[in-house]
PDB file of N, CA and C in Angstrom:
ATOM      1  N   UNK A   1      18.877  11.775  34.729  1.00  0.00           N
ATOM      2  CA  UNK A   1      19.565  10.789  35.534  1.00  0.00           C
ATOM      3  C   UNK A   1      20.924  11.367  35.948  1.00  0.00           C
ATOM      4  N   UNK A   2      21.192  11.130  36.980  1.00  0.00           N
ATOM      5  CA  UNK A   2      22.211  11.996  37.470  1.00  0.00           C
ATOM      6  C   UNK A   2      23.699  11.129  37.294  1.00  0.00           C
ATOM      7  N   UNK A   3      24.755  11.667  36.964  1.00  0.00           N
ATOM      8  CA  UNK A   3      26.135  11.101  36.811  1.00  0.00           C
ATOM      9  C   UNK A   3      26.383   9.997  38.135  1.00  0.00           C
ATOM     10  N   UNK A   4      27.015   9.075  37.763  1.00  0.00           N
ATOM     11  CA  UNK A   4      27.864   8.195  38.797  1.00  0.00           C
ATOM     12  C   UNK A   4      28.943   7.353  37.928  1.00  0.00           C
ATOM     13  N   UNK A   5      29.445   6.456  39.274  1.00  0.00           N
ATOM     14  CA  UNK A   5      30.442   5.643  38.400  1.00  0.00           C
ATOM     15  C   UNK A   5      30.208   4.321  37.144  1.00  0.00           C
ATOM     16  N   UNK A   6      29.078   3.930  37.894  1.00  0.00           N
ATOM     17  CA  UNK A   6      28.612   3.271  36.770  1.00  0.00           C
ATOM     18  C   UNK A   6      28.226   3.914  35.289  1.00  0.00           C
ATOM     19  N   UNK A   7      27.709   4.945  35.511  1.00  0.00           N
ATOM     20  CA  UNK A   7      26.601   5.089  34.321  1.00  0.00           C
ATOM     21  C   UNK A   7      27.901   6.094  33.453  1.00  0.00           C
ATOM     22  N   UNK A   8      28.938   6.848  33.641  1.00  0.00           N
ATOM     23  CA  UNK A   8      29.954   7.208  33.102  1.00  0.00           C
ATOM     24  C   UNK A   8      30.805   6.227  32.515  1.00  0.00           C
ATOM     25  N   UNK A   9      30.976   6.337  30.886  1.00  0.00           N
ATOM     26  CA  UNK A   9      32.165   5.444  30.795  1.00  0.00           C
ATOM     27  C   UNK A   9      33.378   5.777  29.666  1.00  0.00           C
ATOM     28  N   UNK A  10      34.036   4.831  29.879  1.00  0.00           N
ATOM     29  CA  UNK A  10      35.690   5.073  28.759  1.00  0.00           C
ATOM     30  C   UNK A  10      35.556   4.423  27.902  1.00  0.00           C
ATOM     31  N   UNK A  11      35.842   4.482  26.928  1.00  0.00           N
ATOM     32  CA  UNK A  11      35.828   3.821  25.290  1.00  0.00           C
ATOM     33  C   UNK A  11      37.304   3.830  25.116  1.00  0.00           C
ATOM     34  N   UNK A  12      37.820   2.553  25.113  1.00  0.00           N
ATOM     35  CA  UNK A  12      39.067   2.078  24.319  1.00  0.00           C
ATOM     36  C   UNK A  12      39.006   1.711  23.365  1.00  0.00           C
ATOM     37  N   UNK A  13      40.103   2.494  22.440  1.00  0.00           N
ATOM     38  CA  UNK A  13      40.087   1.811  20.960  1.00  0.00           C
ATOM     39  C   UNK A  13      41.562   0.970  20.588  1.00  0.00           C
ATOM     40  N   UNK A  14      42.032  -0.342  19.965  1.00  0.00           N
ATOM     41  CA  UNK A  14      42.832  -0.571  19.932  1.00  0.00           C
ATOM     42  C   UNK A  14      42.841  -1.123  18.867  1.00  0.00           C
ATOM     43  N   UNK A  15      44.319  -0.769  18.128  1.00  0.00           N
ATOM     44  CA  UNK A  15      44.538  -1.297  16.861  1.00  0.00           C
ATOM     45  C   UNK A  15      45.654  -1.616  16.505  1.00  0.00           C
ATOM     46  N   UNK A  16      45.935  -2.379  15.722  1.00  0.00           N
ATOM     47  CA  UNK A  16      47.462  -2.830  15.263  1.00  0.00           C
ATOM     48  C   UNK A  16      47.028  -2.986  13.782  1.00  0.00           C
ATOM     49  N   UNK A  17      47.722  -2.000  12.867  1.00  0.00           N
ATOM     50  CA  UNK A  17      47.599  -1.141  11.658  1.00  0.00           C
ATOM     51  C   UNK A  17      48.643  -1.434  11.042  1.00  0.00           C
ATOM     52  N   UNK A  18      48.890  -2.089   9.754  1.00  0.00           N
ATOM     53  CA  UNK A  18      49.884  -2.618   8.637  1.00  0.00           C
ATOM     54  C   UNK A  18      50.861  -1.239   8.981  1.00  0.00           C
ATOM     55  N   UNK A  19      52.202  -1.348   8.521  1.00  0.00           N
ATOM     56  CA  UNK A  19      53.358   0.600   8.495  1.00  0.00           C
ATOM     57  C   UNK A  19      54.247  -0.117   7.792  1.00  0.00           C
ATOM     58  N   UNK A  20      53.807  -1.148   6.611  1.00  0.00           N
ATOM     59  CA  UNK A  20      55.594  -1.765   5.571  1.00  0.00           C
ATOM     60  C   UNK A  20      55.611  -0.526   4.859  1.00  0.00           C
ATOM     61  N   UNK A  21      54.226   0.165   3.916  1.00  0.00           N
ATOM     62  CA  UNK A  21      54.478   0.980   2.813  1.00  0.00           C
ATOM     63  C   UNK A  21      54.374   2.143   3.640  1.00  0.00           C
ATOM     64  N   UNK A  22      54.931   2.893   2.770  1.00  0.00           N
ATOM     65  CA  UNK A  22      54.732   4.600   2.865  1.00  0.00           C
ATOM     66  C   UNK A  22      53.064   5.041   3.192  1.00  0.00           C
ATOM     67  N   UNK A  23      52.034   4.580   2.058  1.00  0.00           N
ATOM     68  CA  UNK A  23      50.633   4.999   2.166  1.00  0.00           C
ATOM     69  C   UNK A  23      50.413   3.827   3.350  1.00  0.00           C
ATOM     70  N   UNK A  24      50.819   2.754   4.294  1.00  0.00           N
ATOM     71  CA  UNK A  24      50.178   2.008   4.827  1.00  0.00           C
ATOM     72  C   UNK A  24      50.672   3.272   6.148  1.00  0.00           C
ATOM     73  N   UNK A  25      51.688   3.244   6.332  1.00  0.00           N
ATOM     74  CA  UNK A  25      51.730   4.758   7.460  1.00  0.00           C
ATOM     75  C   UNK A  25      51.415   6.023   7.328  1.00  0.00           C
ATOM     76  N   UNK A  26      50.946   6.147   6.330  1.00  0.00           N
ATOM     77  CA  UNK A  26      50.135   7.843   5.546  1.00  0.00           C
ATOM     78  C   UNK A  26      48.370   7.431   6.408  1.00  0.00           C
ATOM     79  N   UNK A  27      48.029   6.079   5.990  1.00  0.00           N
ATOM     80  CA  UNK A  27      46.815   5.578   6.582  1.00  0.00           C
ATOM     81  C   UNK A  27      46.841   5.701   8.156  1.00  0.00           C
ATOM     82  N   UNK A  28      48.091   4.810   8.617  1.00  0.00           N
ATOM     83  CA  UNK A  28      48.045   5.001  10.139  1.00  0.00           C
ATOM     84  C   UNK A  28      47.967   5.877  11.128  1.00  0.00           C
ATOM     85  N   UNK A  29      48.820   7.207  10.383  1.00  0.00           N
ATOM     86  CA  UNK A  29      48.954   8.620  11.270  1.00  0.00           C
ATOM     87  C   UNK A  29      47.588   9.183  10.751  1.00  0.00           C
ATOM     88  N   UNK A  30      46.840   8.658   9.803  1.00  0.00           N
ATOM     89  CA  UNK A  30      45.360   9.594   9.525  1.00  0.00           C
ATOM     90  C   UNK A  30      44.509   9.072  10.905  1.00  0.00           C
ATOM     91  N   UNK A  31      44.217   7.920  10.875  1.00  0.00           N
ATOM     92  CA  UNK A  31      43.450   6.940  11.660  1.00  0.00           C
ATOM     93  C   UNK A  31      43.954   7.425  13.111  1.00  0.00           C
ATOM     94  N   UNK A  32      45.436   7.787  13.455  1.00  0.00           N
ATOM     95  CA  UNK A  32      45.462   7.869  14.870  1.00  0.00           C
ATOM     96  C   UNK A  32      45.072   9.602  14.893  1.00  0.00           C
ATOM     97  N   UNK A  33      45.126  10.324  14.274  1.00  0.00           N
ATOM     98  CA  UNK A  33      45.142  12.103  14.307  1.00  0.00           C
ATOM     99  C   UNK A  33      43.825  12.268  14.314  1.00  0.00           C
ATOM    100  N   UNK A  34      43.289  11.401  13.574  1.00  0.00           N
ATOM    101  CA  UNK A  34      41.692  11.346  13.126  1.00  0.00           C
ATOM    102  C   UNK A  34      41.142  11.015  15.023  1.00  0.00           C
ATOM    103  N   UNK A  35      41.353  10.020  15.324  1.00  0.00           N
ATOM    104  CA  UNK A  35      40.750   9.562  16.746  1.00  0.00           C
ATOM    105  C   UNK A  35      41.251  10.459  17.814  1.00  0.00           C
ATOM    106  N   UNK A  36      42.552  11.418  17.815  1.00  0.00           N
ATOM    107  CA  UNK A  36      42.394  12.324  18.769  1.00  0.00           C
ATOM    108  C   UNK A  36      41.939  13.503  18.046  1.00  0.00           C
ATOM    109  N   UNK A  37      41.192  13.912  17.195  1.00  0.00           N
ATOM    110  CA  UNK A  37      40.723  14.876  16.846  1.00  0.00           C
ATOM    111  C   UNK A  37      38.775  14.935  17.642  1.00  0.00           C
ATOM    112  N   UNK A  38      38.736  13.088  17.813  1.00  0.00           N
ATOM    113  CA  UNK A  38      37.290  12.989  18.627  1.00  0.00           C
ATOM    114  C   UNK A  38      37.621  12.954  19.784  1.00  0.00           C
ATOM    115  N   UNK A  39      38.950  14.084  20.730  1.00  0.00           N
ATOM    116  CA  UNK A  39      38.828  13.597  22.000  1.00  0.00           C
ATOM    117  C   UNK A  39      39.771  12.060  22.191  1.00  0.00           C
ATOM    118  N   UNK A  40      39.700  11.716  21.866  1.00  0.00           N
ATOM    119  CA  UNK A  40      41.076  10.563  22.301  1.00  0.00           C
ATOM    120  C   UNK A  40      41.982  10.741  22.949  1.00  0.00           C
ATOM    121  N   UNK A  41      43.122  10.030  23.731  1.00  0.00           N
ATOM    122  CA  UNK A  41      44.043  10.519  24.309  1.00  0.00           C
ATOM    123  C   UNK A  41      44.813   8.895  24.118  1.00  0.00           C
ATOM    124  N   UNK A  42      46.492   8.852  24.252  1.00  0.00           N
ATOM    125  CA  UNK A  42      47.015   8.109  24.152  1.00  0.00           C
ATOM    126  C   UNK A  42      47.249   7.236  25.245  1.00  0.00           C
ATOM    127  N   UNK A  43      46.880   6.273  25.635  1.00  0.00           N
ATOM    128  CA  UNK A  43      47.285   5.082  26.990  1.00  0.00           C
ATOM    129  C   UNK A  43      48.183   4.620  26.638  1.00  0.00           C
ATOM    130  N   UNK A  44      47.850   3.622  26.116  1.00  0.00           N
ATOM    131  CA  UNK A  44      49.742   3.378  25.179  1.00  0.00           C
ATOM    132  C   UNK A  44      49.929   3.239  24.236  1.00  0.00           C
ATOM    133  N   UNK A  45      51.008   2.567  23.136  1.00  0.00           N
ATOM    134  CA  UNK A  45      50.755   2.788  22.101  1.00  0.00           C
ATOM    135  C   UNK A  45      49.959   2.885  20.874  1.00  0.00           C
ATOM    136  N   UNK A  46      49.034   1.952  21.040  1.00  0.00           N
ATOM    137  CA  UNK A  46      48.205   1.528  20.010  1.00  0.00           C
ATOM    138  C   UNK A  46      46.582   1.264  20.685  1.00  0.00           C
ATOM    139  N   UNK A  47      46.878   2.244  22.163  1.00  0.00           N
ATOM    140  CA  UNK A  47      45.529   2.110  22.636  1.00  0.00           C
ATOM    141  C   UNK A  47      45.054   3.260  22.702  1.00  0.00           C
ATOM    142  N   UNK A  48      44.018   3.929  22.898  1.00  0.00           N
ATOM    143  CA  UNK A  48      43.649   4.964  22.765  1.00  0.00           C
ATOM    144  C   UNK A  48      42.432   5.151  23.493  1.00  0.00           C
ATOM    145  N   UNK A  49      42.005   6.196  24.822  1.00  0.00           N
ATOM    146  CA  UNK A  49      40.849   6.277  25.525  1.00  0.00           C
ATOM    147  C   UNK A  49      40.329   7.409  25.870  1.00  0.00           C
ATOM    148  N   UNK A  50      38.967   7.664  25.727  1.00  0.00           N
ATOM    149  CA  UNK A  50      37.866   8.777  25.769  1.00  0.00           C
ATOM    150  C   UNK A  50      36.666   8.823  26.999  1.00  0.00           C
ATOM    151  N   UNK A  51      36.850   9.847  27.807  1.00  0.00           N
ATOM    152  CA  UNK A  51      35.552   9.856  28.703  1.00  0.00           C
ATOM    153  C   UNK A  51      34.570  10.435  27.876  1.00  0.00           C
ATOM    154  N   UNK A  52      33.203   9.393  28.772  1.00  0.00           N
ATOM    155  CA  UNK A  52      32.345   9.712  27.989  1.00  0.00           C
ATOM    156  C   UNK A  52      30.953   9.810  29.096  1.00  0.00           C
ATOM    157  N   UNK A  53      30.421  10.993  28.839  1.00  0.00           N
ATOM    158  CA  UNK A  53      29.322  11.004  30.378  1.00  0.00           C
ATOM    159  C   UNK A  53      28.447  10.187  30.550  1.00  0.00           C
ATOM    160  N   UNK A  54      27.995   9.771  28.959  1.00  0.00           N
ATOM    161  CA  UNK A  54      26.783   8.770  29.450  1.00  0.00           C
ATOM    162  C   UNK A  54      26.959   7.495  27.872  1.00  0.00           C
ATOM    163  N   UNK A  55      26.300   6.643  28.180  1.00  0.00           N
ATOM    164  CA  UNK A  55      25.842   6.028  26.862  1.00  0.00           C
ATOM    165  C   UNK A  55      25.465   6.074  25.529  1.00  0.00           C
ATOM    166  N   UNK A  56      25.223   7.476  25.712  1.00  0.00           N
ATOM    167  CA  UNK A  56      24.707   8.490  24.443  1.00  0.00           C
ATOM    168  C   UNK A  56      25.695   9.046  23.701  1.00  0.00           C
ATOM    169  N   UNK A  57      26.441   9.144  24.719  1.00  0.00           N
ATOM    170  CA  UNK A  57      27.180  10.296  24.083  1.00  0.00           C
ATOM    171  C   UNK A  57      28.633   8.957  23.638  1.00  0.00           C
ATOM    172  N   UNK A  58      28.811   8.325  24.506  1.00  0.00           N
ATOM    173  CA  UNK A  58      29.778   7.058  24.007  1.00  0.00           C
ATOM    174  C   UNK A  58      29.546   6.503  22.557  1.00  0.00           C
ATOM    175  N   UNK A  59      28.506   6.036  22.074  1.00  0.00           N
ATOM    176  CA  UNK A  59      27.847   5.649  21.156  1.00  0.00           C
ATOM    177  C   UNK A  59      27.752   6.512  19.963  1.00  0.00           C
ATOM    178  N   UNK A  60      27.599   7.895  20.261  1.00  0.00           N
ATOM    179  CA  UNK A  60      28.137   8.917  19.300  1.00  0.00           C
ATOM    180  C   UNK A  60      29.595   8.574  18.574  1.00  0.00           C
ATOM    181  N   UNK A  61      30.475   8.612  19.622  1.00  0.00           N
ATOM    182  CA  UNK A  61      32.323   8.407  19.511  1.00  0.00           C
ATOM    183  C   UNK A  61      32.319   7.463  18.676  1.00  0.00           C
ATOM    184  N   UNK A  62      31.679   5.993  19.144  1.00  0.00           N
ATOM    185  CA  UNK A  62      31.993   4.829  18.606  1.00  0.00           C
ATOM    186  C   UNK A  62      31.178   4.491  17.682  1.00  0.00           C
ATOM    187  N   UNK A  63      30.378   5.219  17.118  1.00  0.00           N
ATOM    188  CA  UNK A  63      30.639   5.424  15.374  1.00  0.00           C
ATOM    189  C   UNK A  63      31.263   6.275  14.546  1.00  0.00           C
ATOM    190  N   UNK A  64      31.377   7.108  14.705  1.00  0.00           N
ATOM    191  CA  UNK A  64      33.214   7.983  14.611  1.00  0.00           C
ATOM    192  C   UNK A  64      34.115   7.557  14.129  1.00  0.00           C
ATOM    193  N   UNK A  65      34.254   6.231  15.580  1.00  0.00           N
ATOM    194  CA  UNK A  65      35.494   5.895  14.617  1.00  0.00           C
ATOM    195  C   UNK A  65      35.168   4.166  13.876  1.00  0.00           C
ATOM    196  N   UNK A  66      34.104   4.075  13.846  1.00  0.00           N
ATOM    197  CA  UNK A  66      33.742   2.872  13.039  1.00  0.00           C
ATOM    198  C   UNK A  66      33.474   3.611  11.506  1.00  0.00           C
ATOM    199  N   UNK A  67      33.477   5.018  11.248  1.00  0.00           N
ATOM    200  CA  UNK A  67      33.993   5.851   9.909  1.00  0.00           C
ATOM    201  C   UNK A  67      34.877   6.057   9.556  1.00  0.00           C
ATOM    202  N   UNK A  68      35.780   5.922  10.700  1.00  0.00           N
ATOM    203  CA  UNK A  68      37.260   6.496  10.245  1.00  0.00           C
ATOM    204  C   UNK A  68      37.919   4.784   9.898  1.00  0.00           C
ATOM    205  N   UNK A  69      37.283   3.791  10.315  1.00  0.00           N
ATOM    206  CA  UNK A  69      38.198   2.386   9.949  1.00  0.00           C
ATOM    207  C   UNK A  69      38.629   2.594   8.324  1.00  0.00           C
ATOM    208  N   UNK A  70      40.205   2.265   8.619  1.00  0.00           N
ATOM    209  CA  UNK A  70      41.159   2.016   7.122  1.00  0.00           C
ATOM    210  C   UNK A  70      40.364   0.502   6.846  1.00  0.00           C
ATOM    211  N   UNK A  71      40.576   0.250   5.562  1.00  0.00           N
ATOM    212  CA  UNK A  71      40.757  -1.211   5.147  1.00  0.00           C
ATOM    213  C   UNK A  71      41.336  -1.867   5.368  1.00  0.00           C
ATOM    214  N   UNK A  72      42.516  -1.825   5.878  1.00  0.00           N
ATOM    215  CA  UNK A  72      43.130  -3.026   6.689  1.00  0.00           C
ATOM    216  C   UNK A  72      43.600  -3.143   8.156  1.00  0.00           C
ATOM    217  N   UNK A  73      44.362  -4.175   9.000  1.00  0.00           N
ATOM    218  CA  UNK A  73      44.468  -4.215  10.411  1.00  0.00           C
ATOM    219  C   UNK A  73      43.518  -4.379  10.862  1.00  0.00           C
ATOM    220  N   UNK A  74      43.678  -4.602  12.341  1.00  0.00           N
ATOM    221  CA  UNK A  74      42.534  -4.780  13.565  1.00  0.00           C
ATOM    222  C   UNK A  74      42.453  -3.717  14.362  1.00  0.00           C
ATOM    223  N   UNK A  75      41.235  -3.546  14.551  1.00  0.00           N
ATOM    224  CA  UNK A  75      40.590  -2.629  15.558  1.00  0.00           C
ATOM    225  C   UNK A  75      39.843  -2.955  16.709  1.00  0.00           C
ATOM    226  N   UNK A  76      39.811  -2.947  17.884  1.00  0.00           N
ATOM    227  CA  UNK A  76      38.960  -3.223  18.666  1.00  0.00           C
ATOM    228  C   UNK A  76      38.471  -1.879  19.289  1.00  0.00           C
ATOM    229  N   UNK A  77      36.845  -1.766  19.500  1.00  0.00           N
ATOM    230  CA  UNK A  77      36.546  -0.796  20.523  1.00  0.00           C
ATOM    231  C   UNK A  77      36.042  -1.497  21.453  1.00  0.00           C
ATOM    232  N   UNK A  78      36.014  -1.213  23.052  1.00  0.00           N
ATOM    233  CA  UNK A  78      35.591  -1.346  23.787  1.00  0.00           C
ATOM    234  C   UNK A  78      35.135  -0.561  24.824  1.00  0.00           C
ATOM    235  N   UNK A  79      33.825  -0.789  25.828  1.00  0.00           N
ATOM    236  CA  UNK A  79      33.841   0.727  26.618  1.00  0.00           C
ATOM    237  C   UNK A  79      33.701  -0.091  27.959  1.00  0.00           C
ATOM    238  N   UNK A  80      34.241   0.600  28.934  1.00  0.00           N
ATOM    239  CA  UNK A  80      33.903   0.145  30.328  1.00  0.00           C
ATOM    240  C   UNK A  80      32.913   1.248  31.238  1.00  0.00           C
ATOM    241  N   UNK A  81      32.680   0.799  32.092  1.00  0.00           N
ATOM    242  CA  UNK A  81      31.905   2.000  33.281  1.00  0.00           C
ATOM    243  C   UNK A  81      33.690   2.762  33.855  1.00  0.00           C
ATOM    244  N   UNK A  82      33.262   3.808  34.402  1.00  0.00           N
ATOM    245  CA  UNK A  82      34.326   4.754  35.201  1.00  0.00           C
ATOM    246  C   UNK A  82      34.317   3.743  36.509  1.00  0.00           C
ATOM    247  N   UNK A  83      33.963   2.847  37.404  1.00  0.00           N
ATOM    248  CA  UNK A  83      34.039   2.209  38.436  1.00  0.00           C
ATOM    249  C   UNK A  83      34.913   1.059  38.001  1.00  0.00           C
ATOM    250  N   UNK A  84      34.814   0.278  36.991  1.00  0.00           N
ATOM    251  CA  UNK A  84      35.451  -0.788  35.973  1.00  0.00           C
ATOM    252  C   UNK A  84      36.984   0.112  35.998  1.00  0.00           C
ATOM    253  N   UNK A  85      37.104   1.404  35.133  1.00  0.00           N
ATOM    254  CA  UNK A  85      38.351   1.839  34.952  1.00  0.00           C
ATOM    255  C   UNK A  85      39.240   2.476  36.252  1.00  0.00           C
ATOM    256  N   UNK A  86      38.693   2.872  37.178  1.00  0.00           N
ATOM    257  CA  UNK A  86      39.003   3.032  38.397  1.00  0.00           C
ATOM    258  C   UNK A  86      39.937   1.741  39.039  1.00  0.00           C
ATOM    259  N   UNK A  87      39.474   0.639  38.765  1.00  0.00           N
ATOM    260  CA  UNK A  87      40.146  -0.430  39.446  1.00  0.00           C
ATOM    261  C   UNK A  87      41.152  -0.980  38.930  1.00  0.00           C
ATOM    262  N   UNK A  88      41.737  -0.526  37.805  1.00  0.00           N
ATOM    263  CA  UNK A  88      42.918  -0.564  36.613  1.00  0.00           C
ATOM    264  C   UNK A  88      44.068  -0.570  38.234  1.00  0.00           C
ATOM    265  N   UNK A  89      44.826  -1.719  37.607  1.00  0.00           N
ATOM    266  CA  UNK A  89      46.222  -0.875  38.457  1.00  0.00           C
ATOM    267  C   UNK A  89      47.245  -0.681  37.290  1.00  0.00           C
ATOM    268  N   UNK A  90      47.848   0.290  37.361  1.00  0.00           N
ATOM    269  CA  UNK A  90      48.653   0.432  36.034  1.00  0.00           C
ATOM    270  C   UNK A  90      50.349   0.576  36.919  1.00  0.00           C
ATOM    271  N   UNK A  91      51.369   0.290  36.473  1.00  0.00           N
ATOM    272  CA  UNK A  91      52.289   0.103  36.757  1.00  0.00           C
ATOM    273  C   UNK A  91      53.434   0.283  35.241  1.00  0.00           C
ATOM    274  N   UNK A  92      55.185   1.125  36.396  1.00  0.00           N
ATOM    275  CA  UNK A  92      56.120   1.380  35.146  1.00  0.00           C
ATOM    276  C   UNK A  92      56.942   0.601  35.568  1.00  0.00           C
ATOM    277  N   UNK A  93      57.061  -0.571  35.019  1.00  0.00           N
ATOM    278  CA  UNK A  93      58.312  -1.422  35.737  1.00  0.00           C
ATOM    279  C   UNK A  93      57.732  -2.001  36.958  1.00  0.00           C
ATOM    280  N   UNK A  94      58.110  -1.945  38.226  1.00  0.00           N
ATOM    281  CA  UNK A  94      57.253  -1.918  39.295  1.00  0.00           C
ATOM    282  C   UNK A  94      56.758  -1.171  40.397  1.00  0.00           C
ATOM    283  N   UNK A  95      57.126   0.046  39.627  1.00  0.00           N
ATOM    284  CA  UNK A  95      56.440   0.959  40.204  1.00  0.00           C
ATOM    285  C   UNK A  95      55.404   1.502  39.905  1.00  0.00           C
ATOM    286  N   UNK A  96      54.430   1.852  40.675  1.00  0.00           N
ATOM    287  CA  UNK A  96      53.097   1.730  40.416  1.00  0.00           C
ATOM    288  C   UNK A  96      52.960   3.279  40.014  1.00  0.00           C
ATOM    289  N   UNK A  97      51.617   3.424  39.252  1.00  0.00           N
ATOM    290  CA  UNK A  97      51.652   4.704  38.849  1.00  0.00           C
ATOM    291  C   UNK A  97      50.057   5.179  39.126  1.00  0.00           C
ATOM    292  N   UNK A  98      49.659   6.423  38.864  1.00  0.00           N
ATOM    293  CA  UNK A  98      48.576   6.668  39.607  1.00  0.00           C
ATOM    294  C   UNK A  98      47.554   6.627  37.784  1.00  0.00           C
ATOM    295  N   UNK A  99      45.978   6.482  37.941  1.00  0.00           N
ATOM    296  CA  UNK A  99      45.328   6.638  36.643  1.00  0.00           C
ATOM    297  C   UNK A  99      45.602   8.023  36.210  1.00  0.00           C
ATOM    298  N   UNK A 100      44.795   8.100  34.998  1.00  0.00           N
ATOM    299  CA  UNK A 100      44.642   9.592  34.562  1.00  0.00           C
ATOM    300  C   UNK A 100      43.257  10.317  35.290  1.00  0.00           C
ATOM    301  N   UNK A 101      43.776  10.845  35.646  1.00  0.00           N
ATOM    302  CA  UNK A 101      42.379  12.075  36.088  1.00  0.00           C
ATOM    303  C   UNK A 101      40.848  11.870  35.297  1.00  0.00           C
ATOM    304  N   UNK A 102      40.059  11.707  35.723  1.00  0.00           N
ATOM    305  CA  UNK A 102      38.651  11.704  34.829  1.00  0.00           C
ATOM    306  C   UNK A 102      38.384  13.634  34.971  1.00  0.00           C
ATOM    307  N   UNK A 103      37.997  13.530  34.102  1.00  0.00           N
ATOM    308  CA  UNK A 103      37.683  15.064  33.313  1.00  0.00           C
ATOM    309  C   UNK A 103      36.394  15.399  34.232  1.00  0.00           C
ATOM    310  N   UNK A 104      36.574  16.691  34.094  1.00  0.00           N
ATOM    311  CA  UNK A 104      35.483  17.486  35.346  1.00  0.00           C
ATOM    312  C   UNK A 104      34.526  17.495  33.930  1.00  0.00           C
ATOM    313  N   UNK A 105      33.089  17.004  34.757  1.00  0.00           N
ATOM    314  CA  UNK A 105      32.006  17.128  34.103  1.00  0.00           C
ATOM    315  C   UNK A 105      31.351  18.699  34.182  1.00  0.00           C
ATOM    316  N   UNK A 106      30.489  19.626  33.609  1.00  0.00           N
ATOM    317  CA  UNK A 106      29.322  20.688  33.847  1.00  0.00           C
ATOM    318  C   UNK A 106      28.544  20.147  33.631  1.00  0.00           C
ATOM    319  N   UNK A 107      27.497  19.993  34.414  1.00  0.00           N
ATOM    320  CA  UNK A 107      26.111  19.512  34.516  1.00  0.00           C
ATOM    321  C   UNK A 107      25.325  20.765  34.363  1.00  0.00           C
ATOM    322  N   UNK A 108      24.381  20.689  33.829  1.00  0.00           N
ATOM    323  CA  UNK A 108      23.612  21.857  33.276  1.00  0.00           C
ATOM    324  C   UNK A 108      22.136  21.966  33.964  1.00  0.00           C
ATOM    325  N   UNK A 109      21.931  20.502  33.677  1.00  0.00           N
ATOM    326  CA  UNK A 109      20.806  20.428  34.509  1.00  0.00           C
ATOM    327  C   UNK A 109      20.314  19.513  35.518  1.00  0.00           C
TER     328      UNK A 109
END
């Protein structure tokens, strides 16, 4: 099946993670180093997003990091299609800013 915008998608992960103790931020910087070690990249603070070519390979990620969950805080994953994330308007103040680049695919076959 050949790539498009639909069938490509982004996996957001978002969390808001206890940081009173020392080991509750020893946990937090594991959990965030841990998720860009699968490819992650930072959106903003506590969000975190991954291209992913197909469904297969998304679903890989997002048990990943359903291994890496600490015991405490919230996590959300979510994935959209690349046509869904395309229509993001993202803005600094009010000035508008452009997305991040989607990653050049190699298709093999």
């Amino acid at each position: 099946m050949r790539l498009n915008e639909y069938r490509i998608l982004w996996i957001l992960v978002f969390f808001d993670l206890p940081t009173e103790t020392k080991k509750e931020r020893q946990i937090y910087s594991r959990f965030r180093k841990d998720i860009m070690k699968d490819g992650f990249t930072m959106f903003q603070f506590s969000i975190y997003l991954r291209h992913c070519s197909s469904r297969e390979n998304a679903d890989v990620h997002i048990k990943r990091v359903k291994k890496l969950l600490p015991p405490k805080g919230h996590i959300g994953i979510m994935t959209i299609t690349d046509k869904q994330f395309g229509m993001m308007e993202l803005f600094y103040g009010r000035e508008e800013k452009a997305l991040p680049d989607t990653p050049q695919q190699l298709e093999l076959f």
